[in-house]
Protein backbone atom coordinates (compact mmCIF):
# COMPACT_ATOMS: atom_id res chain seq x y z
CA UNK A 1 -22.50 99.17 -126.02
CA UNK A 2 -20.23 101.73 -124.71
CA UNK A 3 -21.58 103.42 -121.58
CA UNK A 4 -21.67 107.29 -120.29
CA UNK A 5 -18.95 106.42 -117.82
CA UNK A 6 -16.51 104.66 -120.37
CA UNK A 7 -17.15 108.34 -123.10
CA UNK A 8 -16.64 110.59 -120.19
CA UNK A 9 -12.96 108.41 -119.41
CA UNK A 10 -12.47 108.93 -123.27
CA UNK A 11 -13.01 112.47 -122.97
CA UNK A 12 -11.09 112.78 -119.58
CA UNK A 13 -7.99 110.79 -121.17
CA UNK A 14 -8.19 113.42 -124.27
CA UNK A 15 -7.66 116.44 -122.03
CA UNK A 16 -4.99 114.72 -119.86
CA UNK A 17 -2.82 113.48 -122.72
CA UNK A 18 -3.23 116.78 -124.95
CA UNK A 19 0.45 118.48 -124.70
CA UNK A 20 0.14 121.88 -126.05
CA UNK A 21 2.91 123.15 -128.51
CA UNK A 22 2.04 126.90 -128.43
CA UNK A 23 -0.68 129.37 -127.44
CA UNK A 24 -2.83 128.57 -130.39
CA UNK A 25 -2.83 124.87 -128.32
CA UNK A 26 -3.76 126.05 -125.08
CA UNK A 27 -6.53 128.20 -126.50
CA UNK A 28 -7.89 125.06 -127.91
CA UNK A 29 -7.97 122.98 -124.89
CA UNK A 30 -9.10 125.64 -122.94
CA UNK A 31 -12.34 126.13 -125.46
CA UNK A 32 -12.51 122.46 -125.47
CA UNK A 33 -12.96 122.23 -121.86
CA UNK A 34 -15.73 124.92 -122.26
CA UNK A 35 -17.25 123.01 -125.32
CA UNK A 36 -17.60 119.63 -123.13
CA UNK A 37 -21.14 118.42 -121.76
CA UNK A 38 -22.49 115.65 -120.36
CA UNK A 39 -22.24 112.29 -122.75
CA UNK A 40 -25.58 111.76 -124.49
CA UNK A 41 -26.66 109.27 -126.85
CA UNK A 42 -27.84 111.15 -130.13
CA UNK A 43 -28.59 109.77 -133.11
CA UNK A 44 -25.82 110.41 -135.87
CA UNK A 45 -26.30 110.47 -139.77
CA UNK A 46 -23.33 109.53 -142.14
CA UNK A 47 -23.69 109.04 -145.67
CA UNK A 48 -25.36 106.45 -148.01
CA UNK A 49 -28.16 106.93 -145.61
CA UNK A 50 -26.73 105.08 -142.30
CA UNK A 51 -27.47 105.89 -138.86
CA UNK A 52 -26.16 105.03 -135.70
CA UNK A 53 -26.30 105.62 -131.94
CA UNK A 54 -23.41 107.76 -131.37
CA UNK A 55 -22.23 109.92 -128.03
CA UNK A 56 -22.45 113.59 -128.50
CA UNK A 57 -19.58 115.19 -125.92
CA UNK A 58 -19.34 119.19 -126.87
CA UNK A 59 -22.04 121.56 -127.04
CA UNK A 60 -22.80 122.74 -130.61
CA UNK A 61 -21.11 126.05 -132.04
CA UNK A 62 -24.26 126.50 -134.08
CA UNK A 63 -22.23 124.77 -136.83
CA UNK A 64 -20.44 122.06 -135.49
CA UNK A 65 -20.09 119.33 -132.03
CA UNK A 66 -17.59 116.42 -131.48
CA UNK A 67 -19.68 112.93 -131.37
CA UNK A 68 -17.61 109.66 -130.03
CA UNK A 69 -18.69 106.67 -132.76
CA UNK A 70 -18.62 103.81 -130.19
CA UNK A 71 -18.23 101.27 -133.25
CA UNK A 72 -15.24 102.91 -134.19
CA UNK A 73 -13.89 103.89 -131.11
CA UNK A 74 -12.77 107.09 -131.81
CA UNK A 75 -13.94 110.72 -131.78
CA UNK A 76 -15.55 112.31 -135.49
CA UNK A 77 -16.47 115.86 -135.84
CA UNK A 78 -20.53 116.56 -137.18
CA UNK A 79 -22.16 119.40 -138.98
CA UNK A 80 -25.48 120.28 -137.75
CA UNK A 81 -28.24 119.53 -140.00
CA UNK A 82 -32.08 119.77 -140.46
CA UNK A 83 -31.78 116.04 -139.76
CA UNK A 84 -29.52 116.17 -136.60
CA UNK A 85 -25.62 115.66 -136.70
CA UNK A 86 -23.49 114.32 -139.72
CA UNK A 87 -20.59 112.96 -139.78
CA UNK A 88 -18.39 114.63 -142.16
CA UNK A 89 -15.45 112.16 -142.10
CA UNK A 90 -13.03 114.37 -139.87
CA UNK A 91 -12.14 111.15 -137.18
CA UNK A 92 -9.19 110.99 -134.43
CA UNK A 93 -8.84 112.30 -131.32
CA UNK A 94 -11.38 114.69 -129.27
CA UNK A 95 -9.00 117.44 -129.24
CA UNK A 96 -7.77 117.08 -132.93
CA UNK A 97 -11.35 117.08 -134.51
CA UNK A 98 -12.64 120.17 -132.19
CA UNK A 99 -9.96 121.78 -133.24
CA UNK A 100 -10.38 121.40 -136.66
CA UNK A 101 -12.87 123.96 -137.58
């Protein structure tokens, strides 16, 4: 199992490697810096019924919070629902799938 420490390097590595093109860029990282919170374990729903133990790293918008899968290795972006996050099939990088939305 991936650990706190090992999600909060993932996270860490995200901001330092993010090169911003424009303003729109910074403005990004800067609310993704805001966005970040302690690693948690949460439990993530995805469809055809599977759940999995997944790392939640932003704060929710009310909408939407970036989860690391720790399966896949890589960063997905969840809708809030009744039944705690989905995953809604937006995966890459921290930055990318904050900034999707």
């Amino acid at each position: 199992m991936v650990t706190k420490d090992e999600v909060k390097a993932e996270v860490a590595k995200a901001i330092d490697g993010f090169a911003p093109a424009n303003r729109s860029d910074v403005a990004t990282l800067a609310d993704f810096k805001r966005a970040v919170v302690e690693p948690r374990l949460v439990t993530v729903n995805f469809s055809g019924g599977i759940t999995q133990k997944c790392w939640n790293v932003t704060r929710s918008n009310g909408m939407y919070r970036v989860i690391f899968l720790p399966t896949a290795g890589y960063f997905s972006l969840c809708v809030e629902s009744d039944f705690g996050p989905l995953d809604i099939g937006v995966h890459g990088d921290a930055i990318g799938c904050f900034g999707s939305v």
